[in-house]
N, C-alpha and C. Protein backbone atom coordinates (compact mmCIF):
# COMPACT_ATOMS: atom_id res chain seq x y z
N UNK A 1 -101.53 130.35 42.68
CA UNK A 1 -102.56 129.44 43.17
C UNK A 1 -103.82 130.24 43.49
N UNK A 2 -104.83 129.86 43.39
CA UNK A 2 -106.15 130.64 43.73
C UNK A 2 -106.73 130.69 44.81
N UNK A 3 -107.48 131.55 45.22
CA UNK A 3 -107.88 131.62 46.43
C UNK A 3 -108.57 130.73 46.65
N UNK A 4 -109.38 129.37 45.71
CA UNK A 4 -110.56 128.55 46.56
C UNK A 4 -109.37 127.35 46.71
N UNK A 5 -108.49 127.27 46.18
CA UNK A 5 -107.50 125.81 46.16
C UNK A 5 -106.83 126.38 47.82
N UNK A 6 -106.07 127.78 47.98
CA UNK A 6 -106.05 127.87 49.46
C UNK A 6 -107.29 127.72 50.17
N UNK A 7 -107.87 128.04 50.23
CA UNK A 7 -109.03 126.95 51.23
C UNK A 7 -109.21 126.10 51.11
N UNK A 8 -108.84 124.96 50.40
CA UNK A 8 -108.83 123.83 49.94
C UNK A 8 -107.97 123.31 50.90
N UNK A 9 -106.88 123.93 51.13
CA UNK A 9 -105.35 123.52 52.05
C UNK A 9 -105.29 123.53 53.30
N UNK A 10 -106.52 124.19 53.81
CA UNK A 10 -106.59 124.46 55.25
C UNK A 10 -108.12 123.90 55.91
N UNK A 11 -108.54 123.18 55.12
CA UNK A 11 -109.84 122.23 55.77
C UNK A 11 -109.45 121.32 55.01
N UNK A 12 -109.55 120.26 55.36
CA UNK A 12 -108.58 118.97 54.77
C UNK A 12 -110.09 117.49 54.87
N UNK A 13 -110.84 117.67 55.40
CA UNK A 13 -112.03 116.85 55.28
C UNK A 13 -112.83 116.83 56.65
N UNK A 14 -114.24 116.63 56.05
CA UNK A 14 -115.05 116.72 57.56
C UNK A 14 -115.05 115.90 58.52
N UNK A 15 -115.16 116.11 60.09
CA UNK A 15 -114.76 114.82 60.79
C UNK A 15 -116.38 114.69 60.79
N UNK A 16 -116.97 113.14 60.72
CA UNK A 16 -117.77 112.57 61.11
C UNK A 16 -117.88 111.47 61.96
N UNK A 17 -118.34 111.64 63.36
CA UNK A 17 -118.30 110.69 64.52
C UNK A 17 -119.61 111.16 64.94
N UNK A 18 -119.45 110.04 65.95
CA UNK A 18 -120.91 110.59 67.39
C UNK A 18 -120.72 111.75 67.96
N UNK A 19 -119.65 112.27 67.80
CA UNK A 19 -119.39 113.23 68.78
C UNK A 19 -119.79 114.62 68.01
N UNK A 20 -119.71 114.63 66.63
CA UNK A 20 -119.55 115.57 66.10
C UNK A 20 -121.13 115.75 65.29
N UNK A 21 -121.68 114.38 65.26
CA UNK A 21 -122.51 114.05 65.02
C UNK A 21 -123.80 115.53 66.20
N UNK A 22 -123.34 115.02 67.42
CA UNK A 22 -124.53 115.24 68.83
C UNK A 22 -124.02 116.92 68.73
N UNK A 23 -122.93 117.38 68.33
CA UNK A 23 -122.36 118.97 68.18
C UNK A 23 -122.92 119.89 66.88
N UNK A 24 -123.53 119.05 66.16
CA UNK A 24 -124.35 119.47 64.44
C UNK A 24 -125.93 120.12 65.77
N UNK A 25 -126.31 119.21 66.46
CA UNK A 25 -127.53 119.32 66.49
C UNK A 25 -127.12 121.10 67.08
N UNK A 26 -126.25 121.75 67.83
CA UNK A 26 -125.83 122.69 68.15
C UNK A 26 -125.52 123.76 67.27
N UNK A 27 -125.55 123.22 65.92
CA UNK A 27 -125.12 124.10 64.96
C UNK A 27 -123.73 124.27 65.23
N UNK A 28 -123.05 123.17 65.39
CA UNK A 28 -121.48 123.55 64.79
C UNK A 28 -121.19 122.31 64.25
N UNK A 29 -120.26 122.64 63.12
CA UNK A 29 -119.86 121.49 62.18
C UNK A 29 -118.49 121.48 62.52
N UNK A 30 -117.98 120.35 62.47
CA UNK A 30 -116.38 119.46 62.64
C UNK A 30 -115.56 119.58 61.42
N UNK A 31 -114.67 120.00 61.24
CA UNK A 31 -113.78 119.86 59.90
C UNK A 31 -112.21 119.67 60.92
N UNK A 32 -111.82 118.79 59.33
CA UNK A 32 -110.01 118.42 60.00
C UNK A 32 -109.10 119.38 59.57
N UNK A 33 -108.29 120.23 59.56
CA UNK A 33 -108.20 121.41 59.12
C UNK A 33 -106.33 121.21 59.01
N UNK A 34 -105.58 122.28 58.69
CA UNK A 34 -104.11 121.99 58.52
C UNK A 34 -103.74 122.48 60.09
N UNK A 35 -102.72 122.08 60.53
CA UNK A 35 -102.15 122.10 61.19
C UNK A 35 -101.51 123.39 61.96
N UNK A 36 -101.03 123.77 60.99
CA UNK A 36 -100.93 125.63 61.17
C UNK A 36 -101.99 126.34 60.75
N UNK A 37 -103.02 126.06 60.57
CA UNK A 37 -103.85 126.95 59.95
C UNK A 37 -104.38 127.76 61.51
N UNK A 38 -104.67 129.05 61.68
CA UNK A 38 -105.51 129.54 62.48
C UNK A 38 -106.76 130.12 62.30
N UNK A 39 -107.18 130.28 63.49
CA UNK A 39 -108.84 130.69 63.15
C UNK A 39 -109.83 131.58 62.59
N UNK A 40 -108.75 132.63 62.13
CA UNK A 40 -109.30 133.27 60.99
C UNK A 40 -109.21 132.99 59.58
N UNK A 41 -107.83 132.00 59.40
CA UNK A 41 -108.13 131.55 58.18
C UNK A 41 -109.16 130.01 58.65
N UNK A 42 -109.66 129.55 59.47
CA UNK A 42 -110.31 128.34 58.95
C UNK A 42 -111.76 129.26 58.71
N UNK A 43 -112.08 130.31 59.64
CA UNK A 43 -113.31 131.31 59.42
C UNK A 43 -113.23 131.63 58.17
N UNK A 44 -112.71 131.92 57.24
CA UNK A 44 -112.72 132.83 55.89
C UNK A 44 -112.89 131.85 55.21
N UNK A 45 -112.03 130.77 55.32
CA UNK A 45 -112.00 129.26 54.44
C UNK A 45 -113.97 129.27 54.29
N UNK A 46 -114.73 128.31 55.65
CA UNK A 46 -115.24 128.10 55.75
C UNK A 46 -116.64 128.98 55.23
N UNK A 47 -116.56 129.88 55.11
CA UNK A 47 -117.84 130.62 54.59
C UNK A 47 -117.11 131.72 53.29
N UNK A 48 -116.24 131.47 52.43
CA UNK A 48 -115.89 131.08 51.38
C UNK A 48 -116.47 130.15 50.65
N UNK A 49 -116.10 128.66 50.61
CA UNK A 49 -116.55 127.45 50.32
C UNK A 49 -117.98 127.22 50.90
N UNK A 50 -118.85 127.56 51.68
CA UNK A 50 -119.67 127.23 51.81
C UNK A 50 -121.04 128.11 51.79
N UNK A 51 -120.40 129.50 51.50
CA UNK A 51 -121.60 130.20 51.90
C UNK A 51 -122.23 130.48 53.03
N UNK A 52 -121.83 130.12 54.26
CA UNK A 52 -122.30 130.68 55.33
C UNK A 52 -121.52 131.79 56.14
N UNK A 53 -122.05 132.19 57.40
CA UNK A 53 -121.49 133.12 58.55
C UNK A 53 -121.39 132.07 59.53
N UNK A 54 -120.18 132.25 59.73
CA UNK A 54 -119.47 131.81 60.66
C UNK A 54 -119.32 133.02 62.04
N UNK A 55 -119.76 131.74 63.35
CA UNK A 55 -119.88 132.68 64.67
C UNK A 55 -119.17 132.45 65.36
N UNK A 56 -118.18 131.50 65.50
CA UNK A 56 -117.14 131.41 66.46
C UNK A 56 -116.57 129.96 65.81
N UNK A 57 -114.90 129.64 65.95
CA UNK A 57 -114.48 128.84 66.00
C UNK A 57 -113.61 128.27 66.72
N UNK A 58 -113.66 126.99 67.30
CA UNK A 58 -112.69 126.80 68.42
C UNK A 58 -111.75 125.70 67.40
N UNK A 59 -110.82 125.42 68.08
CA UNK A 59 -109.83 124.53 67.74
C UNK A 59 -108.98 123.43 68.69
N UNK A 60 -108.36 122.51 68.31
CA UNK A 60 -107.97 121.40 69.41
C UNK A 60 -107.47 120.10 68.45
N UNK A 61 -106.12 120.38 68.98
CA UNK A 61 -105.20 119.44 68.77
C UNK A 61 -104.69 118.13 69.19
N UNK A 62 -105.16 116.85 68.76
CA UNK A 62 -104.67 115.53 68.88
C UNK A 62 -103.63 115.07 68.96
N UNK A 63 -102.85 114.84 69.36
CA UNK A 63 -101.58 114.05 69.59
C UNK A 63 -101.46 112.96 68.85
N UNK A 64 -100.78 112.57 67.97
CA UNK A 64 -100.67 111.50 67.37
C UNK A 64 -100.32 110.44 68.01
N UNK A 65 -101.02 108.50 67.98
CA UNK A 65 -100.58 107.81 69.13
C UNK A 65 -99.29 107.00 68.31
N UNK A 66 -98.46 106.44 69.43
CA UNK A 66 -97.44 105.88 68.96
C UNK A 66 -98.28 104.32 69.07
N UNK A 67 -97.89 103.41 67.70
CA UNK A 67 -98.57 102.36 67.73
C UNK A 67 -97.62 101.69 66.83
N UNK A 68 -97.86 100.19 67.46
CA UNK A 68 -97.17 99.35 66.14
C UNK A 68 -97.56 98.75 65.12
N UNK A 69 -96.30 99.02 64.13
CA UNK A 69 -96.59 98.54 62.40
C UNK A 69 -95.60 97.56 62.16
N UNK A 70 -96.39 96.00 62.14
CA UNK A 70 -95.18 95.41 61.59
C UNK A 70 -93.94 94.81 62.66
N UNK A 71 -94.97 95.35 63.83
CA UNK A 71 -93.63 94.92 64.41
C UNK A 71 -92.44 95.58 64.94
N UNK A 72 -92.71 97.33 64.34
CA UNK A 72 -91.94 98.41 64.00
C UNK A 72 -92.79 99.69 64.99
N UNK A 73 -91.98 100.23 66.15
CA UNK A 73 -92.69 101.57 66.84
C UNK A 73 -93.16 102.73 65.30
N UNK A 74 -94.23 103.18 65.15
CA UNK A 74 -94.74 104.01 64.66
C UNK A 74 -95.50 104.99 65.26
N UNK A 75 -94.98 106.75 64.63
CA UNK A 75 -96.31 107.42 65.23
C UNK A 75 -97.17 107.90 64.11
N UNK A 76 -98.29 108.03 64.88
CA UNK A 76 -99.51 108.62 64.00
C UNK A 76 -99.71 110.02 63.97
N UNK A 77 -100.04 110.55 63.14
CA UNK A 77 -99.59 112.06 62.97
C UNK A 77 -100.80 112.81 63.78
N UNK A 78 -100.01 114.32 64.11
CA UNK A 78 -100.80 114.98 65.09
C UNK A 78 -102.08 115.78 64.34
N UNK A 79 -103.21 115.78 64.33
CA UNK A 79 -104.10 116.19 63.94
C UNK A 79 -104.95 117.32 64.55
N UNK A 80 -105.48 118.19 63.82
CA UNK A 80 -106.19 120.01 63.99
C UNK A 80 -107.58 119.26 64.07
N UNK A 81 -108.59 119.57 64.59
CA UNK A 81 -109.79 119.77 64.24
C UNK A 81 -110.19 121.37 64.94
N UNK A 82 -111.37 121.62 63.99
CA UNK A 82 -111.80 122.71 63.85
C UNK A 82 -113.44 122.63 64.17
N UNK A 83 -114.09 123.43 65.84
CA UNK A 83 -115.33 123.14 65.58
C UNK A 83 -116.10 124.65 65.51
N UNK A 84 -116.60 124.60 64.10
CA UNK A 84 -116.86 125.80 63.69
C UNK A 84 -118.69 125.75 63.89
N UNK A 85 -119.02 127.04 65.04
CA UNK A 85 -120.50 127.64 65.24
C UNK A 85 -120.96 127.99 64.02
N UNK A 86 -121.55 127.78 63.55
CA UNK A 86 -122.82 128.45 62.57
C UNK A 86 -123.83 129.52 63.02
N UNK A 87 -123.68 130.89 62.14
CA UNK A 87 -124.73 131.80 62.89
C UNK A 87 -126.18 131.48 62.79
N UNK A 88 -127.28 131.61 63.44
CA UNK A 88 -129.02 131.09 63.34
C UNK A 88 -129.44 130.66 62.27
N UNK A 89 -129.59 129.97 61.74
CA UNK A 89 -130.31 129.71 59.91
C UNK A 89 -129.24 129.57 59.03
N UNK A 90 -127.57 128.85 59.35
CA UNK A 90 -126.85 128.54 58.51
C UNK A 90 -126.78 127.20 58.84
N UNK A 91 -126.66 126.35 57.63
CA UNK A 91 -126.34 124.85 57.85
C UNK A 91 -125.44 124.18 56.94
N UNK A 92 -124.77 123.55 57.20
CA UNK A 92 -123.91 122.23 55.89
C UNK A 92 -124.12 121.44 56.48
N UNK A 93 -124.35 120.92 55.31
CA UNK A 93 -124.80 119.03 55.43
C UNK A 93 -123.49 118.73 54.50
N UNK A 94 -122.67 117.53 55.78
CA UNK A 94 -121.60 117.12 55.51
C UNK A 94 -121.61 115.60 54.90
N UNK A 95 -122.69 115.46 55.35
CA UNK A 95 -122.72 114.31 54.95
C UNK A 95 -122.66 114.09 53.12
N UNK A 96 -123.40 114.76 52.27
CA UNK A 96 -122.51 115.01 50.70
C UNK A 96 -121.40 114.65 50.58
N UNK A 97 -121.07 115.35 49.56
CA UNK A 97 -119.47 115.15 48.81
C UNK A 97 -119.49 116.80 48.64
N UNK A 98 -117.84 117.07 48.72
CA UNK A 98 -117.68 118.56 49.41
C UNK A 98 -117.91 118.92 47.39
């Protein structure tokens, strides 16, 4: 497998909300990332695929909620996000298509 398809495996799509939205103006961008992945591989991923320097990345894990389907207890799966600093004069615009 190649090295850009593994980075492919460990950022899984950008989160876009208000929240992540008001955290851009800060220069850090939101990505949903794998689950095991850690922060040096989402760092390498990320300025790999994108061309930038990456200055710090934090991470934080969602709990999936238990909700019903049908009538039926279901849970929703536990989810990574990744909020990755951008060094001075790096930017992605997520809003594109990756």
């Amino acid at each position: 497998m190649s090295a850009k398809a593994e980075h492919y495996d460990v950022i899984r799509k950008p989160v876009i909300t208000e929240k992540s939205t008001m955290a851009s103006d800060h220069g850090a961008v939101v990505f949903e990332v794998a689950i095991d992945a850690n922060k040096p591989q989402i760092k390498e991923a990320v300025e790999a695929l994108f061309g930038v320097k990456v200055k710090a990345v934090n991470t934080t894990i969602t709990k999936g909620k238990v909700k019903r389907f049908r009538g039926q207890l279901g849970r929703r799966k536990d989810v990574k996000k990744a909020y990755v600093t951008l060094e001075e004069g790096n930017t992605i615009d997520v809003t594109t298509g990756l």
